[in-house]
Protein backbone atom coordinates (compact mmCIF):
# COMPACT_ATOMS: atom_id res chain seq x y z
CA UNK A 1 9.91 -43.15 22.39
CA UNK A 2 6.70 -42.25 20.64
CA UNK A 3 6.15 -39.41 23.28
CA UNK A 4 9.39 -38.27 22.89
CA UNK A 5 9.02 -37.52 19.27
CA UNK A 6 5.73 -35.82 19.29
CA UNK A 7 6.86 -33.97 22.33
CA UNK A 8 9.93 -32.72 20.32
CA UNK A 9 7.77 -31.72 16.79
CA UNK A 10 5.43 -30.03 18.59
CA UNK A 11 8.45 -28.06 20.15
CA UNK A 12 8.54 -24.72 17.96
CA UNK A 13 5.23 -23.94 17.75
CA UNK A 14 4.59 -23.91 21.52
CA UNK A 15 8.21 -22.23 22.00
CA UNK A 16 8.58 -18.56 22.11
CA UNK A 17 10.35 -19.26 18.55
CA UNK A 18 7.20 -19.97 17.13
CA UNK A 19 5.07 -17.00 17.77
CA UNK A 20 8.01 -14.89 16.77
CA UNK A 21 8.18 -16.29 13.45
CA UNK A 22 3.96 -15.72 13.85
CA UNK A 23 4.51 -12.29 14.79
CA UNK A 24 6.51 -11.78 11.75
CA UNK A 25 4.55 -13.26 9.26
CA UNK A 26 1.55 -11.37 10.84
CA UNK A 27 3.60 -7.96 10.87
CA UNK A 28 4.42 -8.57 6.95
CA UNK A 29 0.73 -8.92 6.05
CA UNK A 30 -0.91 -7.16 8.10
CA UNK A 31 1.33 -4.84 10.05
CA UNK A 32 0.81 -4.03 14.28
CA UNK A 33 -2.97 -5.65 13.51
CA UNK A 34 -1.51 -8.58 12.22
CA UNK A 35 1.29 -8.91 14.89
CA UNK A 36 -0.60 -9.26 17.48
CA UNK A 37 -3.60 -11.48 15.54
CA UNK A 38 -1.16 -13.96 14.09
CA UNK A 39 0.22 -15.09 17.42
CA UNK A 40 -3.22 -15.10 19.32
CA UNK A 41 -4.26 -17.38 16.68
CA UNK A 42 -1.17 -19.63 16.99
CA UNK A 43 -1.77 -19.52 21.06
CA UNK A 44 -5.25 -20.66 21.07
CA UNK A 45 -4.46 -23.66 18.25
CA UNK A 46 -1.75 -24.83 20.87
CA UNK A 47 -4.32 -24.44 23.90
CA UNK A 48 -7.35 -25.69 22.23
CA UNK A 49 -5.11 -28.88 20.56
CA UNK A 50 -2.80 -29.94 23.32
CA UNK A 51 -1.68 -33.51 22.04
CA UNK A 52 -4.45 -33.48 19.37
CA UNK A 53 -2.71 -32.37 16.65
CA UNK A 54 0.64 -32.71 15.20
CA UNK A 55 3.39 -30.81 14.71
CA UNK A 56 2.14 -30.21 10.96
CA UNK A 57 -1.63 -30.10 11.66
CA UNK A 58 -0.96 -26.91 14.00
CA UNK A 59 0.60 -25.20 11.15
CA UNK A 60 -1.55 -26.25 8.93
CA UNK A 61 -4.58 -24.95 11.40
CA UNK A 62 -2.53 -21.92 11.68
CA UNK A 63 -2.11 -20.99 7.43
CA UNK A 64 -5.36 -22.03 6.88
CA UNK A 65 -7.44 -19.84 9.62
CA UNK A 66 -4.47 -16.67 8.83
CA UNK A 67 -5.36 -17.36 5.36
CA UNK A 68 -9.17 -17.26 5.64
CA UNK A 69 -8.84 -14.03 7.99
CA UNK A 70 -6.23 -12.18 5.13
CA UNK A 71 -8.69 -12.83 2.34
CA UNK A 72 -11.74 -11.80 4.44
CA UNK A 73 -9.69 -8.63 5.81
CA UNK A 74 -8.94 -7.42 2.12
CA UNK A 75 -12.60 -7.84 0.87
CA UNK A 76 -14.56 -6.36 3.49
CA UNK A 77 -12.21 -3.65 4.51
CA UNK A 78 -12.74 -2.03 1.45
CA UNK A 79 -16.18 -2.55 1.16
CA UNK A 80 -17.04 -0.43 4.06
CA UNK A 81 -14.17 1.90 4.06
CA UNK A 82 -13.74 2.61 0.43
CA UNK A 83 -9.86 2.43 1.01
CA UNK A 84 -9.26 2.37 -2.67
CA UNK A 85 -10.96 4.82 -3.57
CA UNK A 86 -9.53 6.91 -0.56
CA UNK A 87 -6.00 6.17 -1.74
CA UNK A 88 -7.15 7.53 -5.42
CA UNK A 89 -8.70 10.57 -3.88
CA UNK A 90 -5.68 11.52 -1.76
CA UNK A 91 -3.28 11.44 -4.73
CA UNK A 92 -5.39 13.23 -7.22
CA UNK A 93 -5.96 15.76 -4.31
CA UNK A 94 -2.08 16.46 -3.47
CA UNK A 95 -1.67 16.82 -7.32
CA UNK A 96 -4.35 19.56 -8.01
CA UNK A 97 -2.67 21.10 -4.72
CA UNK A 98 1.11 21.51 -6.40
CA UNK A 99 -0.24 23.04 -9.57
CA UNK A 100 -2.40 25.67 -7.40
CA UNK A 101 1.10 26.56 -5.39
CA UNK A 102 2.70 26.59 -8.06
CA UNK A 103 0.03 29.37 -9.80
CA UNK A 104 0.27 31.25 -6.37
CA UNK A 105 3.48 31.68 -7.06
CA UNK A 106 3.72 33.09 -10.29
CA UNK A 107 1.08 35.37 -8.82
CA UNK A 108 3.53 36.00 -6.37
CA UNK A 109 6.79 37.05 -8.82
CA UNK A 110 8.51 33.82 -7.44
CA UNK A 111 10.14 31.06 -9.18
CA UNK A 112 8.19 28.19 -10.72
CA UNK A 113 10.97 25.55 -11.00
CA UNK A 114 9.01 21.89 -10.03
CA UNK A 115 11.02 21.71 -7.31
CA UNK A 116 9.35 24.95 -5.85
CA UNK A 117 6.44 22.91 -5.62
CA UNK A 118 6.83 21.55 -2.37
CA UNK A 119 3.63 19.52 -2.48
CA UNK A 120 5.70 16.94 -4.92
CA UNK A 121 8.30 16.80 -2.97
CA UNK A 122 6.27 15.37 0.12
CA UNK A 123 7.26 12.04 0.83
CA UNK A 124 3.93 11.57 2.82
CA UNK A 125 1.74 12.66 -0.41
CA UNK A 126 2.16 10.58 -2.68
CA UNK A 127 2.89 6.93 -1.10
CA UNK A 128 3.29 3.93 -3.74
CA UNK A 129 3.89 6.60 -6.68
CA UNK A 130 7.13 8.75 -7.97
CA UNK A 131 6.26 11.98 -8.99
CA UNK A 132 8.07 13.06 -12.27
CA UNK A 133 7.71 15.80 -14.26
CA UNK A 134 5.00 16.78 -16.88
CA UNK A 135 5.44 14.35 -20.17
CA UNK A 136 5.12 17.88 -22.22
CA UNK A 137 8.29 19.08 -22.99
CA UNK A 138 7.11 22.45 -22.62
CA UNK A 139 6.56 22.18 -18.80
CA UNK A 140 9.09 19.53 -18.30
CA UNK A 141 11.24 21.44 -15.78
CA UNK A 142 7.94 23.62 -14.31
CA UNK A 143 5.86 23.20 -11.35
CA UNK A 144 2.46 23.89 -13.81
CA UNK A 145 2.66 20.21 -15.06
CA UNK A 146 3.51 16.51 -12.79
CA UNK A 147 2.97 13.25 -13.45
CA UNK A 148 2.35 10.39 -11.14
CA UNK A 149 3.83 6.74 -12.11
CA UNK A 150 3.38 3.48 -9.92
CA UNK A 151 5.39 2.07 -8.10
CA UNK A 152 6.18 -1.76 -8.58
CA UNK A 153 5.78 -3.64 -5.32
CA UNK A 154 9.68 -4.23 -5.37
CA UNK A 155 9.99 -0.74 -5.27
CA UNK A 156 7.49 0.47 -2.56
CA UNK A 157 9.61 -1.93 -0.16
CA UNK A 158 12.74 0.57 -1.23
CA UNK A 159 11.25 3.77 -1.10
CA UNK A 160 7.98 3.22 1.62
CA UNK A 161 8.94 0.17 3.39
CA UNK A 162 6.87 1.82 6.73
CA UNK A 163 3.50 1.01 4.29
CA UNK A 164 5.02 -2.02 2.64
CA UNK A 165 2.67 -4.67 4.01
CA UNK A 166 0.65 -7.22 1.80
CA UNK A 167 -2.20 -5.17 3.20
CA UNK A 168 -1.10 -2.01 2.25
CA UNK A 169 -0.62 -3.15 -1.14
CA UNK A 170 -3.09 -4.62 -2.07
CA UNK A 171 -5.72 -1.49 -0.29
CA UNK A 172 -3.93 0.79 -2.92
CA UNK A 173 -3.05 -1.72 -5.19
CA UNK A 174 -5.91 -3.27 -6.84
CA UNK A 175 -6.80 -2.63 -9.28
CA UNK A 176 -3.65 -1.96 -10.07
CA UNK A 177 -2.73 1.55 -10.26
CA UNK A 178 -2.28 3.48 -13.61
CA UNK A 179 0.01 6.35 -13.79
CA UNK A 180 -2.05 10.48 -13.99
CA UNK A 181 -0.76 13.57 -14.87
CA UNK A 182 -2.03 17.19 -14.73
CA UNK A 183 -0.91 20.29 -16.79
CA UNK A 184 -2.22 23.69 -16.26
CA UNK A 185 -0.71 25.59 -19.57
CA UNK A 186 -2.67 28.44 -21.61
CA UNK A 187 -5.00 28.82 -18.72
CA UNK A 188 -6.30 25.38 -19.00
CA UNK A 189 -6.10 22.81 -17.36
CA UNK A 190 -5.65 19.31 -18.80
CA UNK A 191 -5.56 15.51 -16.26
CA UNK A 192 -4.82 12.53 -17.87
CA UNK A 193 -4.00 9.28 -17.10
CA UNK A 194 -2.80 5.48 -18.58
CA UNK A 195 -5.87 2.77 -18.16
CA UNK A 196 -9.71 4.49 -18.34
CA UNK A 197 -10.39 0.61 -16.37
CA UNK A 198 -8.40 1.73 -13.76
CA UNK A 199 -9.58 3.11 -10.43
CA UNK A 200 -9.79 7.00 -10.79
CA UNK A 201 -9.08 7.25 -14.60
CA UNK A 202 -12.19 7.89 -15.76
CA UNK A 203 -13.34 8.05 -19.79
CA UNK A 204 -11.40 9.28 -22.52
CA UNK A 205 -8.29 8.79 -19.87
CA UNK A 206 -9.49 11.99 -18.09
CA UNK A 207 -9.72 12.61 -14.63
């Protein structure tokens, strides 16, 4: 009756069942890495086990070792790749890159509405921000001023859910992003933005 027991507890995580609900939980923090990972980790706790360990202890084994991998994934990853700071560049980048269409086309006789700007209105430019227009009322419907604002986690699994992944947030996520702007009026150009502690704010809120 014992055997019976065990045999049944240890049922779902040696069941197909189990390293789906793996997969998923590896797909949601780490995306395709992570769904394949999560379930080779489950596998080899079953193998190496057998009738070791418990229904619970497996699990346990399972959070525990996923748990240790996440954190380690999120602190060296960065530290060799500079992801953050790649995620700051690219945004900055695509901004400077709308005002200078938007000059071209002034140059050009052409319209300078913001939506003329088709850098802001790149989906794939500007991932875990909305792009708004300038906060100076005198460029507020014009392609010479934007403004980038955060996106709350809630909201990047709305509007980005393809880079929605624990991961993914917190790569471009902490620090926690701040919102920047650029304006290019009177010749000048002026980029702000909300926290100077922030990644890519620098002093004075300048960037």
């Amino acid at each position: 009756m014992k055997n019976e027991t065990k045999n049944r507890k240890n049922y779902f995580s040696e069941k197909p069942e189990g390293y789906i609900f793996s997969s998923a939980i590896g797909f949601f923090t780490l995306l395709w890495f992570g769904l394949i990972v999560s379930p080779l980790f489950l596998y080899l706790i079953n193998g190496f086990s057998k009738n070791q360990l418990s229904y619970r202890h497996r699990w346990r084994d399972w959070f525990l070792f996923g748990s240790a991998f996440f954190t380690i994934s999120i602190i060296a990853i960065p530290s060799f790749l500079d992801v953050r700071g790649i995620a700051y560049t690219n945004l900055q980048r695509n901004l400077v890159h709308g005002i200078k269409e938007c000059v071209v086309r002034e140059a050009d006789n052409l319209t300078t509405n913001f939506t003329d700007a088709q850098t802001f209105s790149d989906p794939n430019a500007f991932h875990f921000f909305v792009i708004k227009t300038s906060s100076d009322p005198e460029l507020k419907e014009s392609c010479f001023g934007v403004r980038a604002e955060p996106l709350s986690y809630g909201e990047v699994y709305l509007t980005d859910l393809e880079n929605a992944t624990l991961f993914a947030f917190f790569m471009n996520n902490l620090p926690l992003h701040t919102w920047y702007e650029i304006n290019y009026k009177n010749g000048q150009v002026n980029k702000t933005c909300g926290n100077s502690s922030r990644a890519g704010c620098g002093e004075g809120n300048q960037w």
